[in-house]
N, C-alpha and C. Protein backbone atom coordinates (compact mmCIF):
# COMPACT_ATOMS: atom_id res chain seq x y z
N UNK A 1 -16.95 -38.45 -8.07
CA UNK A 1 -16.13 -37.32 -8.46
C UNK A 1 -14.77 -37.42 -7.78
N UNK A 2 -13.86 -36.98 -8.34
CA UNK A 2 -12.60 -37.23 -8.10
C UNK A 2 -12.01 -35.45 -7.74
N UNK A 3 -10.60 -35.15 -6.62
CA UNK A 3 -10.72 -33.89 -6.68
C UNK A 3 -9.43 -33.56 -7.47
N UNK A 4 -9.73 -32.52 -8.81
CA UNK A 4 -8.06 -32.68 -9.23
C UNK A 4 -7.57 -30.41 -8.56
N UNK A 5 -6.45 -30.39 -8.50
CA UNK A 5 -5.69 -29.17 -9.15
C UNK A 5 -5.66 -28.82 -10.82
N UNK A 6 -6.25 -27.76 -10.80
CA UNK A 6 -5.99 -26.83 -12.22
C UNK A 6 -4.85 -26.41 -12.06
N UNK A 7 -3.97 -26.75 -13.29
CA UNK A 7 -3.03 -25.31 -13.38
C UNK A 7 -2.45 -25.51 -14.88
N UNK A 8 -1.78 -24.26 -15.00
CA UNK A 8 -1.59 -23.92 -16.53
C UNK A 8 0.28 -24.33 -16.56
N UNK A 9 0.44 -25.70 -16.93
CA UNK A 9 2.17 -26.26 -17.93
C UNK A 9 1.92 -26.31 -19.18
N UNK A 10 3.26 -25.37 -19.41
CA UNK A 10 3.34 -25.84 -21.08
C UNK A 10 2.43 -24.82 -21.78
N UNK A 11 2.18 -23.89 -20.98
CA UNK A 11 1.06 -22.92 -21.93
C UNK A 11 -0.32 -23.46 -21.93
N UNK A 12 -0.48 -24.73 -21.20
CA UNK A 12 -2.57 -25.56 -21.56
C UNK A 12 -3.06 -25.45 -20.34
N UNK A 13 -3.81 -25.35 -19.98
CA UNK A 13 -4.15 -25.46 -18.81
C UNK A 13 -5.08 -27.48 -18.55
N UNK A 14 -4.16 -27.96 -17.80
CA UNK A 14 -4.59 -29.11 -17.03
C UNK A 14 -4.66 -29.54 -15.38
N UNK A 15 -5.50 -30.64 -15.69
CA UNK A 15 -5.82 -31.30 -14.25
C UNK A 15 -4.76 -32.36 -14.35
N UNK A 16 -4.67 -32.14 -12.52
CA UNK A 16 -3.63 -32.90 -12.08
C UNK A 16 -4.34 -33.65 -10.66
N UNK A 17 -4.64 -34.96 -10.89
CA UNK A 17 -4.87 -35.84 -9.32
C UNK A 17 -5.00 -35.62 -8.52
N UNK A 18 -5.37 -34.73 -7.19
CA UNK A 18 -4.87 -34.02 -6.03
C UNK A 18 -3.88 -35.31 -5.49
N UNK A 19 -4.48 -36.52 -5.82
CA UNK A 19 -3.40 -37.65 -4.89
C UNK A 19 -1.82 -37.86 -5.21
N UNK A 20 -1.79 -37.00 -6.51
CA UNK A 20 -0.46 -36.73 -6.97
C UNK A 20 0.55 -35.55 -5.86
N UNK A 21 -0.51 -34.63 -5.62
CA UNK A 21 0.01 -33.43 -4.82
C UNK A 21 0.51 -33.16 -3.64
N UNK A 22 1.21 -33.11 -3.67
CA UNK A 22 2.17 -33.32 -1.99
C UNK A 22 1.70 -31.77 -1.37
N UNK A 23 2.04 -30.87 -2.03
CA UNK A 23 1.74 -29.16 -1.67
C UNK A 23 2.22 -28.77 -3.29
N UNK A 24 2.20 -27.60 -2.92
CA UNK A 24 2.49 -26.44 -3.60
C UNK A 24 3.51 -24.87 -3.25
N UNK A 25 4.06 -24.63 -3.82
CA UNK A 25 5.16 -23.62 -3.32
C UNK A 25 5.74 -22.68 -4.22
N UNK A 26 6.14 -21.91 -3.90
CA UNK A 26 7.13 -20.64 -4.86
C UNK A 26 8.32 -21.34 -4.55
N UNK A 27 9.24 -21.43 -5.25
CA UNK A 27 10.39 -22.03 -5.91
C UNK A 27 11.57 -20.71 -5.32
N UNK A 28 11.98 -20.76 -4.45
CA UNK A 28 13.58 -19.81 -3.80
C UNK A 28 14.84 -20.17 -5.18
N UNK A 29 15.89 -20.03 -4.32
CA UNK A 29 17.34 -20.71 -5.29
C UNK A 29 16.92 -21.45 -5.76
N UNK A 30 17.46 -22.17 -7.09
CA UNK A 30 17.84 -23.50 -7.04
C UNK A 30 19.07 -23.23 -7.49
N UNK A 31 19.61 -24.95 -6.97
CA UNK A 31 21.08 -25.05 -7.60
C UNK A 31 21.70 -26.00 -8.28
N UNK A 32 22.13 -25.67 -9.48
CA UNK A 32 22.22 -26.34 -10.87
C UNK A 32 23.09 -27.67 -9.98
N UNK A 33 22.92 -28.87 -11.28
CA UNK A 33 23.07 -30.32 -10.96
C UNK A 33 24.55 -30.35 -12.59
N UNK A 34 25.19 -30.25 -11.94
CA UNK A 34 26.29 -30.85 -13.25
C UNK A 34 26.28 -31.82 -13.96
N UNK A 35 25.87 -31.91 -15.16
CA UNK A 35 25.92 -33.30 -16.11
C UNK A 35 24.49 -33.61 -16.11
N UNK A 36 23.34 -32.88 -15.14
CA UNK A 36 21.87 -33.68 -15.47
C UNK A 36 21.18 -33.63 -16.77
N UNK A 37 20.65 -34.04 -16.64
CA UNK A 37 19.56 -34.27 -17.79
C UNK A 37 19.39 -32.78 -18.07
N UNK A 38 18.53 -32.28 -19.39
CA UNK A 38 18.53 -30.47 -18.97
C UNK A 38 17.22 -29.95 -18.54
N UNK A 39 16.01 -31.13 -18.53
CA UNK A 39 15.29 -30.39 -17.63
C UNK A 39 15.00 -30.30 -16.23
N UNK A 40 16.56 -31.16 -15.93
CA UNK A 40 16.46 -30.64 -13.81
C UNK A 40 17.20 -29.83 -14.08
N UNK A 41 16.51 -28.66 -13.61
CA UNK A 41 16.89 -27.32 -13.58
C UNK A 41 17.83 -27.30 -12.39
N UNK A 42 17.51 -28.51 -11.62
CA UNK A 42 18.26 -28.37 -10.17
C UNK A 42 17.93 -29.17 -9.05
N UNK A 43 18.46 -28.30 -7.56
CA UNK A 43 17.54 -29.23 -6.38
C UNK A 43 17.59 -27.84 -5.84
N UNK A 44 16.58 -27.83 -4.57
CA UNK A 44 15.72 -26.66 -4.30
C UNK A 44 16.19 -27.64 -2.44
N UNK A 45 16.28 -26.95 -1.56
CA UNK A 45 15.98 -27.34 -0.05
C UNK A 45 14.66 -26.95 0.28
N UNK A 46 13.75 -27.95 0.49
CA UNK A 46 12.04 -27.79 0.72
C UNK A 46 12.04 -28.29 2.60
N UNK A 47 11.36 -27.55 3.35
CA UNK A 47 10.72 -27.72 4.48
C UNK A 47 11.92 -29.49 4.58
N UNK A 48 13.39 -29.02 4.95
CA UNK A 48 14.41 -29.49 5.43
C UNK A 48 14.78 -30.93 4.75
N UNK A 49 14.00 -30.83 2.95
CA UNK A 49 14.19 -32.19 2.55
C UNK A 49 15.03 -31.42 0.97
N UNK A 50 15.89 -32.39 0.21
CA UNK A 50 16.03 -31.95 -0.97
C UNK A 50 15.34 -32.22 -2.39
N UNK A 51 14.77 -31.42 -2.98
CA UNK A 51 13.61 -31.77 -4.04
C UNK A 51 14.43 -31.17 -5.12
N UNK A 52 14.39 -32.35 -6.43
CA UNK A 52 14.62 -32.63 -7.69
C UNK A 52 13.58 -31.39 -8.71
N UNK A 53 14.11 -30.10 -9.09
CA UNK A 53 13.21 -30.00 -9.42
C UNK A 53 13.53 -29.80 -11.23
N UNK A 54 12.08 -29.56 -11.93
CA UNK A 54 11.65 -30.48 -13.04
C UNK A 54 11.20 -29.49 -14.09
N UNK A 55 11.69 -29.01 -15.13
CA UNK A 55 11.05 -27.92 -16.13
C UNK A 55 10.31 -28.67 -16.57
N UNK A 56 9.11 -28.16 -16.55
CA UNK A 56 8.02 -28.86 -17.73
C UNK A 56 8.35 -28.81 -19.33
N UNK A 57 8.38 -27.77 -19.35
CA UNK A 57 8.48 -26.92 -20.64
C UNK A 57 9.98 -28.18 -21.33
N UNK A 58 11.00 -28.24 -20.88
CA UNK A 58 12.21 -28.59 -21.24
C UNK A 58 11.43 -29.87 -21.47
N UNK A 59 11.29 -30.77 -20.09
CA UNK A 59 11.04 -32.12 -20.37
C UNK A 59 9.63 -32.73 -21.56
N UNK A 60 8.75 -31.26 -22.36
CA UNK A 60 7.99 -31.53 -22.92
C UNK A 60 8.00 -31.12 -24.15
N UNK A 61 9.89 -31.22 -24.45
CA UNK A 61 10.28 -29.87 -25.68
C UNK A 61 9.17 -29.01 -26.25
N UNK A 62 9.03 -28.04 -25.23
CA UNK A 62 8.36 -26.61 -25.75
C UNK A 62 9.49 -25.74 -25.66
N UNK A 63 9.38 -24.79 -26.25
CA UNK A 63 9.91 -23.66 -25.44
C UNK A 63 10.06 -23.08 -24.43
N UNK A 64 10.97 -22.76 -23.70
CA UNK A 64 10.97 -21.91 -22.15
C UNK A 64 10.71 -20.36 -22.32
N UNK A 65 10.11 -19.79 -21.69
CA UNK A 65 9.97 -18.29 -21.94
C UNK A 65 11.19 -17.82 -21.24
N UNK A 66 11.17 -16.50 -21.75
CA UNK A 66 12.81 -15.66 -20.27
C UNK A 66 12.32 -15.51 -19.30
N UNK A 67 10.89 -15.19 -18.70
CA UNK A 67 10.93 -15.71 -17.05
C UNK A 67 10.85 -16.86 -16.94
N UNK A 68 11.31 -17.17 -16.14
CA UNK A 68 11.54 -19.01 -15.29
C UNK A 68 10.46 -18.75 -14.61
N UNK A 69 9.48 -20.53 -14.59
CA UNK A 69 8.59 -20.54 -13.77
C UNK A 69 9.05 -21.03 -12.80
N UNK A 70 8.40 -19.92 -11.49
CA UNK A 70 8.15 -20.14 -9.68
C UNK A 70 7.60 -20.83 -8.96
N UNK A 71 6.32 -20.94 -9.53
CA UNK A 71 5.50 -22.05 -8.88
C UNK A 71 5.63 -23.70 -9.54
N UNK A 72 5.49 -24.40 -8.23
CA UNK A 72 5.64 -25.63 -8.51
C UNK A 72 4.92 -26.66 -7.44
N UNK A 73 4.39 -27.82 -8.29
CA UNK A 73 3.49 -28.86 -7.97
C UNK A 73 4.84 -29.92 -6.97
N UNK A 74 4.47 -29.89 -5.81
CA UNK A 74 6.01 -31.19 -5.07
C UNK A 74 4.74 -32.33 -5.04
N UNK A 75 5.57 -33.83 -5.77
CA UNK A 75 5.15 -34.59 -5.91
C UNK A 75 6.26 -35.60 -5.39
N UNK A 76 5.49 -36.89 -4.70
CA UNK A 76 6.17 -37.97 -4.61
C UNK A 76 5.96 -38.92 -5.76
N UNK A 77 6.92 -39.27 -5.80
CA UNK A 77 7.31 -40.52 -6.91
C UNK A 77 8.27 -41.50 -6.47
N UNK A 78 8.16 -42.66 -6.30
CA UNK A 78 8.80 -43.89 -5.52
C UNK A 78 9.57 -43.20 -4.59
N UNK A 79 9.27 -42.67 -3.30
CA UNK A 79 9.65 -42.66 -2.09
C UNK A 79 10.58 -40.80 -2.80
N UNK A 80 10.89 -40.68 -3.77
CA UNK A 80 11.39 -39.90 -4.18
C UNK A 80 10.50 -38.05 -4.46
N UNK A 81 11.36 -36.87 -4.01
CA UNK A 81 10.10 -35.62 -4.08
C UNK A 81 10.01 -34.80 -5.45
N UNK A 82 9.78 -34.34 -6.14
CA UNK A 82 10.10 -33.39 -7.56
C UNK A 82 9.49 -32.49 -7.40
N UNK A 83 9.83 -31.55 -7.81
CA UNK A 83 9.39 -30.35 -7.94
C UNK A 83 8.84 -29.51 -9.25
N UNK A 84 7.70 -29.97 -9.97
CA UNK A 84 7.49 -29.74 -11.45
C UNK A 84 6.86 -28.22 -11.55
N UNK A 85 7.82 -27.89 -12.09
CA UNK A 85 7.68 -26.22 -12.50
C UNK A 85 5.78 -26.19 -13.57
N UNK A 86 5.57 -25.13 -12.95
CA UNK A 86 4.26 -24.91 -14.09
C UNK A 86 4.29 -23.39 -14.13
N UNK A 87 3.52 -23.26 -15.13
CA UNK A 87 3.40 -21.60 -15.54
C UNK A 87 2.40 -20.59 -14.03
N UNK A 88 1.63 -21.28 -13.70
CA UNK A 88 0.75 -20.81 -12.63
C UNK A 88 -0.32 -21.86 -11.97
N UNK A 89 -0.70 -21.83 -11.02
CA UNK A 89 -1.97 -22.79 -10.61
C UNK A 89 -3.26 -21.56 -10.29
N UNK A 90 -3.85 -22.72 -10.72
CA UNK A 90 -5.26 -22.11 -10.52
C UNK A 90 -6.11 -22.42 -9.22
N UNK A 91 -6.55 -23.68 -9.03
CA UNK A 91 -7.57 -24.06 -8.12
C UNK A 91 -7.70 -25.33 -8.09
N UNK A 92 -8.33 -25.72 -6.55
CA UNK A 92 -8.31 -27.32 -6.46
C UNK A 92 -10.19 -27.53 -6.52
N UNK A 93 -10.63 -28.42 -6.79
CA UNK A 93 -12.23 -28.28 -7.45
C UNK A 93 -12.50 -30.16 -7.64
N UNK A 94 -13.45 -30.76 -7.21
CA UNK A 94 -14.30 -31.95 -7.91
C UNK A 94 -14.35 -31.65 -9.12
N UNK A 95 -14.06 -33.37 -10.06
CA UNK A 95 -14.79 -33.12 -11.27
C UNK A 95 -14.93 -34.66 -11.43
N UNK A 96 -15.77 -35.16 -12.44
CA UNK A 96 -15.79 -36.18 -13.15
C UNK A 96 -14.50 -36.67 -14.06
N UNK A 97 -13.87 -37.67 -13.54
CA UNK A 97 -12.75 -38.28 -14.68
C UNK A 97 -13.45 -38.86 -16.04
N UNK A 98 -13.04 -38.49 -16.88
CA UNK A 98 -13.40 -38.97 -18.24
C UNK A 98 -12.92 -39.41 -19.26
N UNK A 99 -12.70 -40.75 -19.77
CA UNK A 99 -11.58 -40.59 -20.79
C UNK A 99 -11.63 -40.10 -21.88
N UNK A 100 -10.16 -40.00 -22.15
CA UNK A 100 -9.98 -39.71 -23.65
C UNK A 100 -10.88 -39.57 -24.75
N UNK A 101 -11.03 -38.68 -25.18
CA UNK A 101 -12.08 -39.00 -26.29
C UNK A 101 -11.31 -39.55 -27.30
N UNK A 102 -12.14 -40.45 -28.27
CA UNK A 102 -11.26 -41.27 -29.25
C UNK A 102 -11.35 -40.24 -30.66
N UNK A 103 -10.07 -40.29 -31.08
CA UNK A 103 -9.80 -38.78 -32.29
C UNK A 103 -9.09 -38.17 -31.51
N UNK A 104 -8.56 -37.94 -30.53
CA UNK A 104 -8.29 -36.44 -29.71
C UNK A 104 -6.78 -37.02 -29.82
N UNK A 105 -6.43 -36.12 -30.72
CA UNK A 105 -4.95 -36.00 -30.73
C UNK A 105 -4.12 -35.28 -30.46
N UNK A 106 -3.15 -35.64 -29.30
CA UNK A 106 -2.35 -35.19 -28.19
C UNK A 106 -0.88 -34.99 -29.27
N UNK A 107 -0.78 -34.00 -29.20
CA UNK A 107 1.15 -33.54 -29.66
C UNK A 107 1.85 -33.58 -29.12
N UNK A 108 3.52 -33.94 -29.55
CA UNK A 108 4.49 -33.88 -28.68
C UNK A 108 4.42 -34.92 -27.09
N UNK A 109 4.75 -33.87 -26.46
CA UNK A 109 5.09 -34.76 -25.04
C UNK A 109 3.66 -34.91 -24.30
N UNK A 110 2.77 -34.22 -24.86
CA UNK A 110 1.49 -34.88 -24.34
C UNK A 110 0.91 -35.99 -24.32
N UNK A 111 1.22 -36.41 -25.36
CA UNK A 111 0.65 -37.77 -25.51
C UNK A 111 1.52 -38.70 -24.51
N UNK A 112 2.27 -38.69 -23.62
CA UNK A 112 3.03 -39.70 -22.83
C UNK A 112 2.14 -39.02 -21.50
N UNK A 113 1.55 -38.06 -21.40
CA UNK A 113 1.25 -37.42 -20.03
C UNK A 113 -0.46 -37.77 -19.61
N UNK A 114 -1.04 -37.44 -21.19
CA UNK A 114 -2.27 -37.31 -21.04
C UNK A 114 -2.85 -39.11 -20.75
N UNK A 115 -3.92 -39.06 -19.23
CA UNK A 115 -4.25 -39.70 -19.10
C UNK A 115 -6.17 -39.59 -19.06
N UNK A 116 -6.74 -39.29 -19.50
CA UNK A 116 -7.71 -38.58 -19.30
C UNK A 116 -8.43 -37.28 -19.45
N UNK A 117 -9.79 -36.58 -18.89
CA UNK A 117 -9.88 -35.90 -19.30
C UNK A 117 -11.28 -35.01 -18.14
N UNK A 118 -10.95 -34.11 -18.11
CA UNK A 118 -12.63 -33.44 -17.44
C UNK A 118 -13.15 -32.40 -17.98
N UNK A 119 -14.28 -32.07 -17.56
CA UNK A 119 -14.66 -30.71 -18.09
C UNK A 119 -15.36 -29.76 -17.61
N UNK A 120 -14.86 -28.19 -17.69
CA UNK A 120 -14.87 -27.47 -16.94
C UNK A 120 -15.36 -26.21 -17.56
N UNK A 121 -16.47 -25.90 -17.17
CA UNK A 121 -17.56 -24.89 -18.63
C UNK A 121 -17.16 -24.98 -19.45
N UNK A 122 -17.77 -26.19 -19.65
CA UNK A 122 -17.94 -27.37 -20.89
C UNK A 122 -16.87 -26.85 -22.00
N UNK A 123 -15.51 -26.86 -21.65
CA UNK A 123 -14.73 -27.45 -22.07
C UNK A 123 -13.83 -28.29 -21.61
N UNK A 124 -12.86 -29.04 -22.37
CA UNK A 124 -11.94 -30.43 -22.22
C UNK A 124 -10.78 -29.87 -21.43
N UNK A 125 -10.66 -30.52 -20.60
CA UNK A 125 -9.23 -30.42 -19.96
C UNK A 125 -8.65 -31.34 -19.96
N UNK A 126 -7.01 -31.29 -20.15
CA UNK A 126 -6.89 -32.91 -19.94
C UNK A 126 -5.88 -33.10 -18.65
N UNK A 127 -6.33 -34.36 -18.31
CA UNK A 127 -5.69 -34.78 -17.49
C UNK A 127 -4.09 -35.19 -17.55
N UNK A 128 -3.37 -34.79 -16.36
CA UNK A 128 -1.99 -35.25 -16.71
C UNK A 128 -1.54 -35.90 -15.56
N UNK A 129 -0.51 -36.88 -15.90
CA UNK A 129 0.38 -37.79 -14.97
C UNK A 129 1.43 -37.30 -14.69
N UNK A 130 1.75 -37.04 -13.56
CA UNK A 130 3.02 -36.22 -12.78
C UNK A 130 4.40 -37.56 -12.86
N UNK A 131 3.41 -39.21 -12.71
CA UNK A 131 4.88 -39.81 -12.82
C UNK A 131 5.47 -40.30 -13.99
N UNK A 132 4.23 -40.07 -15.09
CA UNK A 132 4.64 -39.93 -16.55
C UNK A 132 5.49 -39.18 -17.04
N UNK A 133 5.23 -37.83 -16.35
CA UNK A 133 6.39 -36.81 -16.49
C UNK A 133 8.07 -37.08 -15.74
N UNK A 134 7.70 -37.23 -14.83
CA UNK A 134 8.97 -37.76 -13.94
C UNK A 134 9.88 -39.13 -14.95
N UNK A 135 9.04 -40.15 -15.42
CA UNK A 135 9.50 -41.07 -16.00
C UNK A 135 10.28 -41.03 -17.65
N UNK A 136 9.63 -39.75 -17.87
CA UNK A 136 9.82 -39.08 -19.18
C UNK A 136 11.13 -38.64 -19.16
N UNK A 137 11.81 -37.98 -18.22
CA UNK A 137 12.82 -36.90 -17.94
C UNK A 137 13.88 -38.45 -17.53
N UNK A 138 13.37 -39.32 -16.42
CA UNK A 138 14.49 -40.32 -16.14
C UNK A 138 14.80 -41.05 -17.65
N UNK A 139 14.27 -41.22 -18.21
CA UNK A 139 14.36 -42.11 -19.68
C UNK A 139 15.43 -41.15 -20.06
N UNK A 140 15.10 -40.20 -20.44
CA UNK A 140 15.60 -39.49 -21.32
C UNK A 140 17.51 -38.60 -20.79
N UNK A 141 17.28 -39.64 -19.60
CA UNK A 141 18.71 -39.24 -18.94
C UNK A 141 19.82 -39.91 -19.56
């Protein structure tokens, strides 16, 4: 068993690696980046470091709602920190990794994220890649 974080991006609720997870935090200022890409919302000053942080929603063309999400997953990615906005977290929990079921068709920006899958009263969750996402947003710079 592997241990992931629940939490709800993008409106779905998925698992995320715990080995992806640096912490977790409520999101203070941020302050806009001129010319970035549009889903760095910004950089944020974290426990005396500066973190990149990352709309899900933008980098997964959904829609953004009018509240801005607060909470956010800080992840390292090549020596580098991000800060990926999600709608809320839930809980950190064991589960069985499972793949993909074959048929299961992922929309939009999921399909670059989804790596997998668990299940959690017995339904599918899927698994997501934090540097898939990160890699998604640098491409697309």
């Amino acid at each position: 068993m592997d241990l992931f974080l629940l939490a709800e991006m993008g409106g779905r609720t998925v698992a995320i690696d715990a080995d992806q997870v640096h912490s977790v935090v409520d999101i203070g200022e941020i302050i806009p980046v001129p010319r970035a890409n549009p889903c760095v919302r910004g950089l944020v000053a974290l426990r005396s470091r500066v973190v990149t942080v990352i709309c899900t929603r933008i980098a997964m063309g959904l829609p953004v709602p009018k509240q801005a999400a607060k909470r956010a997953i800080i992840t390292n990615i090549d020596g580098h920190f991000y800060a990926v906005l999600v709608d809320s977290l839930e809980d950190v929990a064991p589960f069985t990794r499972l793949p993909l079921m074959s048929g299961v068709l992922l929309e939009g920006g999921w399909r670059a994220l989804g790596v997998g899958m668990i299940e959690r009263d017995d339904e599918p969750v899927l698994i997501v890649d934090l540097s898939a996402l990160i890699a998604r947003q640098s491409l697309a710079a």
